[in-house]
N, C-alpha and C. Protein backbone atom coordinates (compact mmCIF):
# COMPACT_ATOMS: atom_id res chain seq x y z
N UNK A 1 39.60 101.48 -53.77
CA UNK A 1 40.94 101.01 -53.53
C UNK A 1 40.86 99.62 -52.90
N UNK A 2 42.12 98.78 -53.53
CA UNK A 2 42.11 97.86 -52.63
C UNK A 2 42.63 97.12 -51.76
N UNK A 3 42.48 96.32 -50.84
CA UNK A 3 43.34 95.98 -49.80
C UNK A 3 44.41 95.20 -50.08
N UNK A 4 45.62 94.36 -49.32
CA UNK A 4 46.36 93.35 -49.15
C UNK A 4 45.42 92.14 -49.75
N UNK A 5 43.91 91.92 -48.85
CA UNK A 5 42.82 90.94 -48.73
C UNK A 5 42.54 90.65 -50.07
N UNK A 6 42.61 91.80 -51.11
CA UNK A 6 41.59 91.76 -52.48
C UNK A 6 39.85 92.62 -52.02
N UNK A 7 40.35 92.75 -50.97
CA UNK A 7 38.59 93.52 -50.78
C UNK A 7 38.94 95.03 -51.20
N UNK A 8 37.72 95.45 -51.57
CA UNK A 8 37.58 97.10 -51.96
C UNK A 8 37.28 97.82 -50.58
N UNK A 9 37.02 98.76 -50.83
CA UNK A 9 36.62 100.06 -49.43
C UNK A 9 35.58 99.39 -49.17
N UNK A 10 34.15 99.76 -50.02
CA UNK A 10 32.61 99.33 -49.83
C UNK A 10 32.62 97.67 -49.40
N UNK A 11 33.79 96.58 -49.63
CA UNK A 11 33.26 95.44 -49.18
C UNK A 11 33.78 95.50 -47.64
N UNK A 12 35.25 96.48 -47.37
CA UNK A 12 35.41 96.13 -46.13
C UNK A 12 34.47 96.67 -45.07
N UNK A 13 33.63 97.55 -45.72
CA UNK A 13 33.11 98.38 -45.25
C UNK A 13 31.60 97.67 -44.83
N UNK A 14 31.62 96.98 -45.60
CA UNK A 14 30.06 96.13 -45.53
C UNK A 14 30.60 95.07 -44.70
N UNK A 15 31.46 94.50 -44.37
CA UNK A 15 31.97 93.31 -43.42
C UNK A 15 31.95 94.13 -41.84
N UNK A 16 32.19 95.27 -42.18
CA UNK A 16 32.25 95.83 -40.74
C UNK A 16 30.81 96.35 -40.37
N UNK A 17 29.86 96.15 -41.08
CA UNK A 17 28.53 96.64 -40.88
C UNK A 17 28.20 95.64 -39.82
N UNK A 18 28.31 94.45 -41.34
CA UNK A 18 27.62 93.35 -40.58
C UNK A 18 27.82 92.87 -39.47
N UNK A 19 29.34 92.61 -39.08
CA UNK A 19 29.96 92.66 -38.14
C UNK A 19 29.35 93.09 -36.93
N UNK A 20 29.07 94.64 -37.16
CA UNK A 20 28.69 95.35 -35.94
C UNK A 20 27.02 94.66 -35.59
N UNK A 21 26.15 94.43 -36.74
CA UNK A 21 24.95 94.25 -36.26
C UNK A 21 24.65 93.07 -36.27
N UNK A 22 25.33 92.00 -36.05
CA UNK A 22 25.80 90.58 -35.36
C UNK A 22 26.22 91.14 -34.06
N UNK A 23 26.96 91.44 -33.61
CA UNK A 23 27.52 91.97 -32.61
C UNK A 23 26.06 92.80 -31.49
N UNK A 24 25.37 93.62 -32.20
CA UNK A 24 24.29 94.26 -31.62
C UNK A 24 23.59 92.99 -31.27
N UNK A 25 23.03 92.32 -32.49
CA UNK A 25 22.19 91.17 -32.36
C UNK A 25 22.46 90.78 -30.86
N UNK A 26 23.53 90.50 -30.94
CA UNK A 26 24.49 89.40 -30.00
C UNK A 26 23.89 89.88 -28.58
N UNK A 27 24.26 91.01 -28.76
CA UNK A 27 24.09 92.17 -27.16
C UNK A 27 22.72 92.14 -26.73
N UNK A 28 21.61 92.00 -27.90
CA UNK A 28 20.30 92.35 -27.42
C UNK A 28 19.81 91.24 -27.02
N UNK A 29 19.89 89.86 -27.65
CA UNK A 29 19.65 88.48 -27.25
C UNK A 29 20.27 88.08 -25.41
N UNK A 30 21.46 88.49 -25.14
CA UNK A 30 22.45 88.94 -24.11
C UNK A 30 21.37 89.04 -23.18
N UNK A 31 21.29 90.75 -23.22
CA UNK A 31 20.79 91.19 -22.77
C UNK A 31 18.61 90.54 -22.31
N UNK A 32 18.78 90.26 -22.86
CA UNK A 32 17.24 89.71 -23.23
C UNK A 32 16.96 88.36 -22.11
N UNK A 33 18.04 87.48 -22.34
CA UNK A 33 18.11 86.54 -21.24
C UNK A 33 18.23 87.09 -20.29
N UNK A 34 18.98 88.15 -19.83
CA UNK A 34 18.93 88.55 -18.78
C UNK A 34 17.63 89.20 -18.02
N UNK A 35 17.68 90.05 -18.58
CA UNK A 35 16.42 90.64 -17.97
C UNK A 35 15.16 89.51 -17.78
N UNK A 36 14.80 88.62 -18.10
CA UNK A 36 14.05 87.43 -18.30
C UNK A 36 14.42 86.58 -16.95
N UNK A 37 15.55 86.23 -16.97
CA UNK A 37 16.13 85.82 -15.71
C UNK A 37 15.61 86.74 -14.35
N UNK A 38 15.91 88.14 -14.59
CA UNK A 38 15.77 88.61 -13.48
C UNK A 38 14.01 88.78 -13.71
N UNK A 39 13.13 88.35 -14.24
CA UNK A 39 12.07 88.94 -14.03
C UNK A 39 11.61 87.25 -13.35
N UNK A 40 12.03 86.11 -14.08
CA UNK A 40 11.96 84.91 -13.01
C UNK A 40 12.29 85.00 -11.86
N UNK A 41 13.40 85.91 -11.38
CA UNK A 41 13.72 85.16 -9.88
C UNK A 41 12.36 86.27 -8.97
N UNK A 42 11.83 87.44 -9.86
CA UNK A 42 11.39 88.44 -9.35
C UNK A 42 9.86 87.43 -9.21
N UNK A 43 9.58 86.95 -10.23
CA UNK A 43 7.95 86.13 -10.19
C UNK A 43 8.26 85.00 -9.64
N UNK A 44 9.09 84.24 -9.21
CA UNK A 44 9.06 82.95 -8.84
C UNK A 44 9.46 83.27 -7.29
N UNK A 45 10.32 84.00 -7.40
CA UNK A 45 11.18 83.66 -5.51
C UNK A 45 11.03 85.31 -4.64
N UNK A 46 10.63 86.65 -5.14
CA UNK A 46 10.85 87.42 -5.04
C UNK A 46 10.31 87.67 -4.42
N UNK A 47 8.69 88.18 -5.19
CA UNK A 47 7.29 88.46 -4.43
C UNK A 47 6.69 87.60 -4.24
N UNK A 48 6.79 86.32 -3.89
CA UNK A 48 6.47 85.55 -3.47
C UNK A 48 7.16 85.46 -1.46
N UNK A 49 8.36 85.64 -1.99
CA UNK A 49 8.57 85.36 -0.78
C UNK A 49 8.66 86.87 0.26
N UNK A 50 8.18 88.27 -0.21
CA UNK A 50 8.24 89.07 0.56
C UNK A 50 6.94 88.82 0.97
N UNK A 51 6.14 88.11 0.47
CA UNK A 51 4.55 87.93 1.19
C UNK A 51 4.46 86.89 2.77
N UNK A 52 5.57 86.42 2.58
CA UNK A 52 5.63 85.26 3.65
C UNK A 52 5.94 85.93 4.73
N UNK A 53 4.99 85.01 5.68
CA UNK A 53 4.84 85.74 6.78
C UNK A 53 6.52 84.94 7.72
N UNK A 54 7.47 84.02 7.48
CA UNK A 54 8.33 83.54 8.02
C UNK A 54 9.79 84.41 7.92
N UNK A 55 9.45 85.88 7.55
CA UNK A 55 10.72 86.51 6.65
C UNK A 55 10.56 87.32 7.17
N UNK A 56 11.66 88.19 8.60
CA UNK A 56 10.90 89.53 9.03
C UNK A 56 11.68 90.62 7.88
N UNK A 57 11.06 91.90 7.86
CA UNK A 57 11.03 92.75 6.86
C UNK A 57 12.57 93.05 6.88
N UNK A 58 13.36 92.59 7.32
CA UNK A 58 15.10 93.00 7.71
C UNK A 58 15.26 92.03 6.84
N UNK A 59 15.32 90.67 6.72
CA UNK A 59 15.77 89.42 6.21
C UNK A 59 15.51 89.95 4.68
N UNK A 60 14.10 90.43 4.52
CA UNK A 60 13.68 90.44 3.09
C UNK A 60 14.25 91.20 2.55
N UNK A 61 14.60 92.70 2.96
CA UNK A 61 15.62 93.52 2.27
C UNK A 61 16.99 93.30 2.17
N UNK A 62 17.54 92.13 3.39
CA UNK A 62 19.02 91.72 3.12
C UNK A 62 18.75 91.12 2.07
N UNK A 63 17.88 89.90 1.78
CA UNK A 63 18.26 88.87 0.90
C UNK A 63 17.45 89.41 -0.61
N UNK A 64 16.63 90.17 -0.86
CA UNK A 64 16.88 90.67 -2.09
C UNK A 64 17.06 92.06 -2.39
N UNK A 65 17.59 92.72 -1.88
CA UNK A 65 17.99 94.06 -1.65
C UNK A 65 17.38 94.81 -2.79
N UNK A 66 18.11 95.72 -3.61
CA UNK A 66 17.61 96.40 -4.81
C UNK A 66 17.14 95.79 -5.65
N UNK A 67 16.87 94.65 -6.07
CA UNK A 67 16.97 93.59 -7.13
C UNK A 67 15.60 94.19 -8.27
N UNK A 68 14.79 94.47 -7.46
CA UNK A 68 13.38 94.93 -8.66
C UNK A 68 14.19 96.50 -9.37
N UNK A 69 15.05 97.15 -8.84
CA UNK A 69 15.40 98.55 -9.26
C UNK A 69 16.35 98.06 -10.51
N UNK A 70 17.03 96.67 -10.42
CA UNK A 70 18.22 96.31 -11.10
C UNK A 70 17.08 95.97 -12.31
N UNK A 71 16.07 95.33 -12.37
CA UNK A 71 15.55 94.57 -13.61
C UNK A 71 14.45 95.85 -14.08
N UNK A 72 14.53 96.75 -13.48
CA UNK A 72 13.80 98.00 -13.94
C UNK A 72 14.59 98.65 -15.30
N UNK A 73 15.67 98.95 -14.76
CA UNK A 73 16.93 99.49 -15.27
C UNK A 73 17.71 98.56 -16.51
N UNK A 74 17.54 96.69 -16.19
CA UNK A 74 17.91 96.39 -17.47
C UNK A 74 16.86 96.18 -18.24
N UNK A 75 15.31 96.21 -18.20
CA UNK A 75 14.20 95.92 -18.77
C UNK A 75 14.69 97.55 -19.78
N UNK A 76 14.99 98.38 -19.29
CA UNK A 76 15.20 99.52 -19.84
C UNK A 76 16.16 99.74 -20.87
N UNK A 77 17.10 99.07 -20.57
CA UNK A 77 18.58 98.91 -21.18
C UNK A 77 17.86 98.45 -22.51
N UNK A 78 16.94 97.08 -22.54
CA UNK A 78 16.47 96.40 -23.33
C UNK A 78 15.92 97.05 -24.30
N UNK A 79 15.34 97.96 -23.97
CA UNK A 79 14.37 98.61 -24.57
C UNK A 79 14.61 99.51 -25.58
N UNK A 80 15.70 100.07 -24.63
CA UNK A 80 17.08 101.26 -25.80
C UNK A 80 17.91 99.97 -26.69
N UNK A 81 18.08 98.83 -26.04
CA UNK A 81 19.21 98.25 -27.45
C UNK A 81 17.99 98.31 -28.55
N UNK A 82 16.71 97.52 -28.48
CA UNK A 82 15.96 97.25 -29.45
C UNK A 82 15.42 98.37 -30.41
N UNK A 83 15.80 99.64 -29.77
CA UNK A 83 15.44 101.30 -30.59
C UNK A 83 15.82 100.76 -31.83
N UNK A 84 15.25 101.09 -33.12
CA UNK A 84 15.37 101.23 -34.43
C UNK A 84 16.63 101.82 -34.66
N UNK A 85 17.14 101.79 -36.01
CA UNK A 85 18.47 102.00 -36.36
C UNK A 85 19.52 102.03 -37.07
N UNK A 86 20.06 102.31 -37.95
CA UNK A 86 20.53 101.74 -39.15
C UNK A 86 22.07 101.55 -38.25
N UNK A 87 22.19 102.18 -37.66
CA UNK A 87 24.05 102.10 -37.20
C UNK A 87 23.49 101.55 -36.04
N UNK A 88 24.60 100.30 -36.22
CA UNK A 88 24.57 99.28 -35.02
C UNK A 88 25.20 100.05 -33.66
N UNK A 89 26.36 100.94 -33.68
CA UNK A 89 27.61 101.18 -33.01
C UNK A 89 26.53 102.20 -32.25
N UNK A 90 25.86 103.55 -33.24
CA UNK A 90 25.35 104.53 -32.28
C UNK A 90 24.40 103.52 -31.55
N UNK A 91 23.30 102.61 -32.18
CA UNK A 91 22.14 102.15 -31.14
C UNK A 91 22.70 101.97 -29.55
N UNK A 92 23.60 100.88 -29.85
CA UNK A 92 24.28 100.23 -28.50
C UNK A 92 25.37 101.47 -27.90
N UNK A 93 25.62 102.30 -28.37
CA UNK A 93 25.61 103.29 -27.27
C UNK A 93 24.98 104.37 -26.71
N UNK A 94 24.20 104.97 -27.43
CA UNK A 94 23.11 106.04 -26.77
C UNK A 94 22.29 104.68 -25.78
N UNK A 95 21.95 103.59 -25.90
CA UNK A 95 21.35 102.55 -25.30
C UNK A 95 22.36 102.77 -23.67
N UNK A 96 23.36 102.55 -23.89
CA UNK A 96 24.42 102.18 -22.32
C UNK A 96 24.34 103.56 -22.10
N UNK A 97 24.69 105.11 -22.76
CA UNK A 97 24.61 106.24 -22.62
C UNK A 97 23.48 106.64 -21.62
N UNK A 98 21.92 106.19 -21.81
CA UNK A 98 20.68 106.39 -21.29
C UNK A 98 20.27 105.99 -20.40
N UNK A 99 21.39 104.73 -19.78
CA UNK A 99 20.97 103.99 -18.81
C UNK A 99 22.11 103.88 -17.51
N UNK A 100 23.14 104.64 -18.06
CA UNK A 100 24.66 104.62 -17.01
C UNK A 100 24.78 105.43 -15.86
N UNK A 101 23.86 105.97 -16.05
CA UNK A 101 23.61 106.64 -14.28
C UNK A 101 22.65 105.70 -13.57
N UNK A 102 22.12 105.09 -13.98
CA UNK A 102 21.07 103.95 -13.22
C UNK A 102 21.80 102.32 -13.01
N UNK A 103 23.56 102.68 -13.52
CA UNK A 103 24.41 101.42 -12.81
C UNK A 103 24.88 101.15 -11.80
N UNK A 104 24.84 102.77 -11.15
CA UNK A 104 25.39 102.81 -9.85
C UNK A 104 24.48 102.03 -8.73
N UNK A 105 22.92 101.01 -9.08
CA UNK A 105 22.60 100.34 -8.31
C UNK A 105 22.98 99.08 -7.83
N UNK A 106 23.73 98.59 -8.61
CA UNK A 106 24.55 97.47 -9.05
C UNK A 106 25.65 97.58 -7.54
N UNK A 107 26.20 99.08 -7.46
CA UNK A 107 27.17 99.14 -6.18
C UNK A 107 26.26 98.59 -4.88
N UNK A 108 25.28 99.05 -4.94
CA UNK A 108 23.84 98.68 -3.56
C UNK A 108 24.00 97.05 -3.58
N UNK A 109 23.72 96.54 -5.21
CA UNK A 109 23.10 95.13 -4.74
C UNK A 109 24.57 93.80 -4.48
N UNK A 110 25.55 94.31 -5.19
CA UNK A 110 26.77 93.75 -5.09
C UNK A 110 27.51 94.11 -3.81
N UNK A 111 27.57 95.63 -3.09
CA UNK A 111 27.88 95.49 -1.41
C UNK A 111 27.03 94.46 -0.73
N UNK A 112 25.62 94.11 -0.91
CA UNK A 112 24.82 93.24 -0.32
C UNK A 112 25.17 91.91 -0.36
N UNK A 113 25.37 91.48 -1.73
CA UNK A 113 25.58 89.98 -2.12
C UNK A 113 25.91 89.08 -0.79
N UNK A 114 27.05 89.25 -0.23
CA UNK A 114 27.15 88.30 0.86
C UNK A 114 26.40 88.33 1.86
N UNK A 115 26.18 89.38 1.93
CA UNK A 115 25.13 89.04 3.59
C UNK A 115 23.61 88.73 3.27
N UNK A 116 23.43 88.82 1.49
CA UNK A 116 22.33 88.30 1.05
C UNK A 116 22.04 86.36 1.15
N UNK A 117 23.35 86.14 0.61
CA UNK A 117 23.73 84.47 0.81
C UNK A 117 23.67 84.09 2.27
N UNK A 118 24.37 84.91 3.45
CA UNK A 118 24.43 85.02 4.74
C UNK A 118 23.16 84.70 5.51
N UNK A 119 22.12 85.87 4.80
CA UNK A 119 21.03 85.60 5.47
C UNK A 119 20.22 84.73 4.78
N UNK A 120 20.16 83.99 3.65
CA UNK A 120 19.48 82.68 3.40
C UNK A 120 19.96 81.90 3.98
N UNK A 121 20.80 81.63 4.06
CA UNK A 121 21.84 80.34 5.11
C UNK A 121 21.22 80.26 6.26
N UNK A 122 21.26 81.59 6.57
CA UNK A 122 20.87 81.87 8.27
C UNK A 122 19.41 80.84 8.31
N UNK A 123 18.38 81.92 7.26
CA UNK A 123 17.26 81.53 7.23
C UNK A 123 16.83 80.01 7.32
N UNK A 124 17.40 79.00 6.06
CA UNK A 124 17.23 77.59 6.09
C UNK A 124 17.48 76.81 7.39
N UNK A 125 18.61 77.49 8.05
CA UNK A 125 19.18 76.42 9.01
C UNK A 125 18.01 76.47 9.89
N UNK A 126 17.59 77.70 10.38
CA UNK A 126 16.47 78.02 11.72
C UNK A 126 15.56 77.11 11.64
N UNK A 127 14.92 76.67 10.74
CA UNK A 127 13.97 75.67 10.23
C UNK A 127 12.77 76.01 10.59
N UNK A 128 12.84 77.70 10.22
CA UNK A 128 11.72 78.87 9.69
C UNK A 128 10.80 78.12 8.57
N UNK A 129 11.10 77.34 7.66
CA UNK A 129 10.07 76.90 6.45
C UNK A 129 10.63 77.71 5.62
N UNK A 130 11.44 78.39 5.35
CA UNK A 130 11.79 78.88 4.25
C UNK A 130 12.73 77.70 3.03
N UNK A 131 13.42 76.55 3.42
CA UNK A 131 13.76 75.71 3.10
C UNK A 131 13.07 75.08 1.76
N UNK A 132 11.79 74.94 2.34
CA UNK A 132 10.82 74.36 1.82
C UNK A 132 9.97 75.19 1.06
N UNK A 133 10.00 76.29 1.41
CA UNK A 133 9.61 77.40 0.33
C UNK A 133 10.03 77.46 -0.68
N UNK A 134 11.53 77.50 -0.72
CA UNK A 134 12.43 77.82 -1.86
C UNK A 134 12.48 76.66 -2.63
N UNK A 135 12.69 75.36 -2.14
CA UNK A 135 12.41 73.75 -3.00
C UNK A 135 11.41 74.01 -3.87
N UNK A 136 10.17 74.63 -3.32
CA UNK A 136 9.06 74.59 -3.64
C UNK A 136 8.74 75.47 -5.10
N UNK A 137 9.93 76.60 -4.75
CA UNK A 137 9.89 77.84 -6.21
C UNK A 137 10.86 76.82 -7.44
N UNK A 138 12.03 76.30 -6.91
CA UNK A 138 12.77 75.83 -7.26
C UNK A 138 11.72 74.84 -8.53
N UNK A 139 11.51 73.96 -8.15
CA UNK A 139 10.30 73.29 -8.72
C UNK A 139 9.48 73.78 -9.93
N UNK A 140 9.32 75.30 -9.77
CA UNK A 140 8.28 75.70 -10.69
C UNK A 140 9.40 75.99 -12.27
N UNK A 141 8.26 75.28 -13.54
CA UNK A 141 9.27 75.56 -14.16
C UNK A 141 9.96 76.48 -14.83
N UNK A 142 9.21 77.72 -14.69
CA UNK A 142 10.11 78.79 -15.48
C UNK A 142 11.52 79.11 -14.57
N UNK A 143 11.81 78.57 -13.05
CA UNK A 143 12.59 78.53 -12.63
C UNK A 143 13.80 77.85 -13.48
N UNK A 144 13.30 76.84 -14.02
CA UNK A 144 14.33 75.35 -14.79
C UNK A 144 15.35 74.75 -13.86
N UNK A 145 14.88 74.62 -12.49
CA UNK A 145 15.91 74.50 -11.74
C UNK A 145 16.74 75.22 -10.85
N UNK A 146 16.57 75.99 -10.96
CA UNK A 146 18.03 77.07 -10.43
C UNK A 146 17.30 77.41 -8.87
N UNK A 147 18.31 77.43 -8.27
CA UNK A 147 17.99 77.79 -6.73
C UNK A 147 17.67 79.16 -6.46
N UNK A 148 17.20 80.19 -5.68
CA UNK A 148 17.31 81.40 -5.43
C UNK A 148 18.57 81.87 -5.28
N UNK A 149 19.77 81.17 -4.63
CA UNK A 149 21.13 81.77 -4.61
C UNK A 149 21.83 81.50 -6.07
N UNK A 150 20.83 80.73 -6.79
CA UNK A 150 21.49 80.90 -8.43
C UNK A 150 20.95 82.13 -9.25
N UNK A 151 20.03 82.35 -8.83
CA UNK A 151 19.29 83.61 -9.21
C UNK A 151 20.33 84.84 -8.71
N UNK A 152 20.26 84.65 -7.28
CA UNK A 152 20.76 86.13 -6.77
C UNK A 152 22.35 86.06 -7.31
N UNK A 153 23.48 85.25 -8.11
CA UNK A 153 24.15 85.82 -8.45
C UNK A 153 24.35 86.60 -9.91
N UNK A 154 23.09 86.40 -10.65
CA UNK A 154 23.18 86.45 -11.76
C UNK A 154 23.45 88.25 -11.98
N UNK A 155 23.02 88.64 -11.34
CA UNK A 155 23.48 90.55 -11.34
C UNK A 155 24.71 90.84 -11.31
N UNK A 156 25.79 89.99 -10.47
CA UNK A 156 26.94 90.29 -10.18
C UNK A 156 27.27 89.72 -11.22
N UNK A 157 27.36 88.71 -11.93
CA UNK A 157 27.74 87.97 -12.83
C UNK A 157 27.57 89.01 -14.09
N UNK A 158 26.82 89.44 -13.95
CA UNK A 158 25.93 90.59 -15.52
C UNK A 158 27.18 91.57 -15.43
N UNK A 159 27.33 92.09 -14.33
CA UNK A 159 27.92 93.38 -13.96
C UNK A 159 30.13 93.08 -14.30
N UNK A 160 30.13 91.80 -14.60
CA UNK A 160 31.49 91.81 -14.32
C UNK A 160 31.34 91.65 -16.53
N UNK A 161 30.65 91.46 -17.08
CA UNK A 161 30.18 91.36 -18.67
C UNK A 161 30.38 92.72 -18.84
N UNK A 162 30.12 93.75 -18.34
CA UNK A 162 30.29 94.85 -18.78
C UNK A 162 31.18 94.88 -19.56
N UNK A 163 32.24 95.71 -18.79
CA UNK A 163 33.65 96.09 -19.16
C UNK A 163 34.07 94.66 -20.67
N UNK A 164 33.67 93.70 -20.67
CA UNK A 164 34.20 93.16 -21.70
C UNK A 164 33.81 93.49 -22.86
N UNK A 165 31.89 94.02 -22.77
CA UNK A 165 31.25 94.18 -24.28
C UNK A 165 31.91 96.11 -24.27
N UNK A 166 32.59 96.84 -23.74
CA UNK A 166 32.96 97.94 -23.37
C UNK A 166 34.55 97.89 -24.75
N UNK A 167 35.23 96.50 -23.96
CA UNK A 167 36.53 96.43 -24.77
C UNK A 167 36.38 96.16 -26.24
N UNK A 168 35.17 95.49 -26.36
CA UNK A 168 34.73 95.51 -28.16
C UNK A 168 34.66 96.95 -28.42
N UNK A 169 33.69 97.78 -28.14
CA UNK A 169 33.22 98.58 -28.51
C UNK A 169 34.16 99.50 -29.58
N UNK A 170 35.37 99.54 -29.32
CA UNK A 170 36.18 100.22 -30.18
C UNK A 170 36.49 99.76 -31.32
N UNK A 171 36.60 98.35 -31.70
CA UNK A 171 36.87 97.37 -32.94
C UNK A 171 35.83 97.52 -33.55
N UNK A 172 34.37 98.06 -33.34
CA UNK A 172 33.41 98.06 -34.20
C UNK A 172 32.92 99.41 -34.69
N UNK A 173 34.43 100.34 -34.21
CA UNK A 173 33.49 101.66 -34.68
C UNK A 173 34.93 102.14 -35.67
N UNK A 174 36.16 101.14 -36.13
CA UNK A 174 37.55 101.92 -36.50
C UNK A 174 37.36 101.74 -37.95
N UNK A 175 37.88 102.45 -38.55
CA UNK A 175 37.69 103.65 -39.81
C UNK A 175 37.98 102.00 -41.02
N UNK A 176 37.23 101.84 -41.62
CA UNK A 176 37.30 101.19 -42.95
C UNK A 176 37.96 101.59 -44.10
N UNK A 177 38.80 102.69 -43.96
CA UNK A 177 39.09 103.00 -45.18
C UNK A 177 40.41 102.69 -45.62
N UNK A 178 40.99 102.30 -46.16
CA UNK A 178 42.76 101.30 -46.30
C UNK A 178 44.11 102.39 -46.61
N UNK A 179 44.79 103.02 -46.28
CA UNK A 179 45.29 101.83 -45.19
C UNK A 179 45.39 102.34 -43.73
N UNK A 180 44.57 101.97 -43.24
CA UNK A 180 44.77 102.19 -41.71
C UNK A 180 44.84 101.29 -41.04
C-alpha cells in the first residue's frame, strides 16, 4: 500500500530502519566520547592526583567522589550499545535496561558536584601546590586543554542527555504500516 508520500509499506519501513540505526550509530559514538572523556580525567587528573601527598584523603573523596564507579558503569553502557544486532530499537534498550540500576550513582556524584568545585577552590587558594599540579595535567595532551573542573562537569552534563535520547526513543519504535 501506498502512502500520501508515494512510498510503499517496505520503503517506509526501510527509512525507519535506517533511521533507527543512524540514530544507534549516533548514541554509540555519544556515548563513546564519553566514556573516553571520563577515562581522561580518570588517567590524567584522577589517579594521579589521589597519589599526592598535598590532598588529605577527605579533599580526595570530596573532589572526585564516585567518579571511577560512574566510568565503570558507562564503559559498560558502551559495551551493551555495541552488542550485535539487527534491531537498532531492542540493542539501545536492553543496553539502558542492563545498566539502569547502576544510574542511581549519578545521585552520589551530582549531590557532590558543588562541594567538589568548593573543595578545589579551597585547595588552589591555600597554595598547597595543587594549582600547579592541575596546570601541569592540564598541559598533557590527551587532556586537550580542559581543566579538571571541565572534566568534573562532564557527568552532570551526560546525566541531564538522558531524558532527551529517552524522548526519541518512541519515534523510532512507531508502527510503519499506513495509515497510522
Amino acid at each position: 500500500m501506498q502512502s500520501p508520500s508515494g512510498r510503499t509499506d517496505a520503503q517506509r519501513t526501510e527509512l525507519v530502519r535506517q533511521r533507527n540505526r543512524e540514530h544507534a550509530r549516533s548514541t554509540r559514538k555519544r556515548q563513546k566520547a564519553y566514556v573516553d572523556d571520563l577515562d581522561t580525567m580518570l588517567r590524567v587528573y584522577v589517579r594521579p592526583a589521589r597519589k599526592l601527598q598535598i590532598l588529605t584523603a577527605e579533599q580526595k573523596s570530596e573532589i572526585f567522589s564516585n567518579v571511577e564507579d560512574l566510568s565503570k558503569c558507562n564503559a559498560a553502557l558502551l559495551e551493551q550499545l555495541q552488542a550485535p544486532g539487527d534491531d537498532a530499537v531492542a540493542t539501545l534498550a536492553r543496553a539502558f535496561i542492563a545498566v539502569a540500576p547502576f544510574f542511581k550513582l549519578y545521585s552520589t556524584y551530582c549531590g557532590n558536584y558543588q562541594r567538589a568545585l568548593s573543595t578545589v577552590a579551597a585547595c588552589r587558594a591555600s597554595g598547597s601546590g595543587l594549582s600547579e599540579v592541575l596546570a601541569s595535567c592540564s598541559k598533557n595532551k590527551d587532556a586537550r586543554g580542559l581543566s579538571l573542573e571541565s572534566f568534573l562537569i562532564k557527568p552532570v552534563q551526560r546525566l541531564t542527555k538522558y531524558p532527551l535520547f529517552w524522548k526519541d526513543l518512541p519515534t523510532m519504535s512507531w508502527p510503519v504500516t499506513w495509515p497510522n
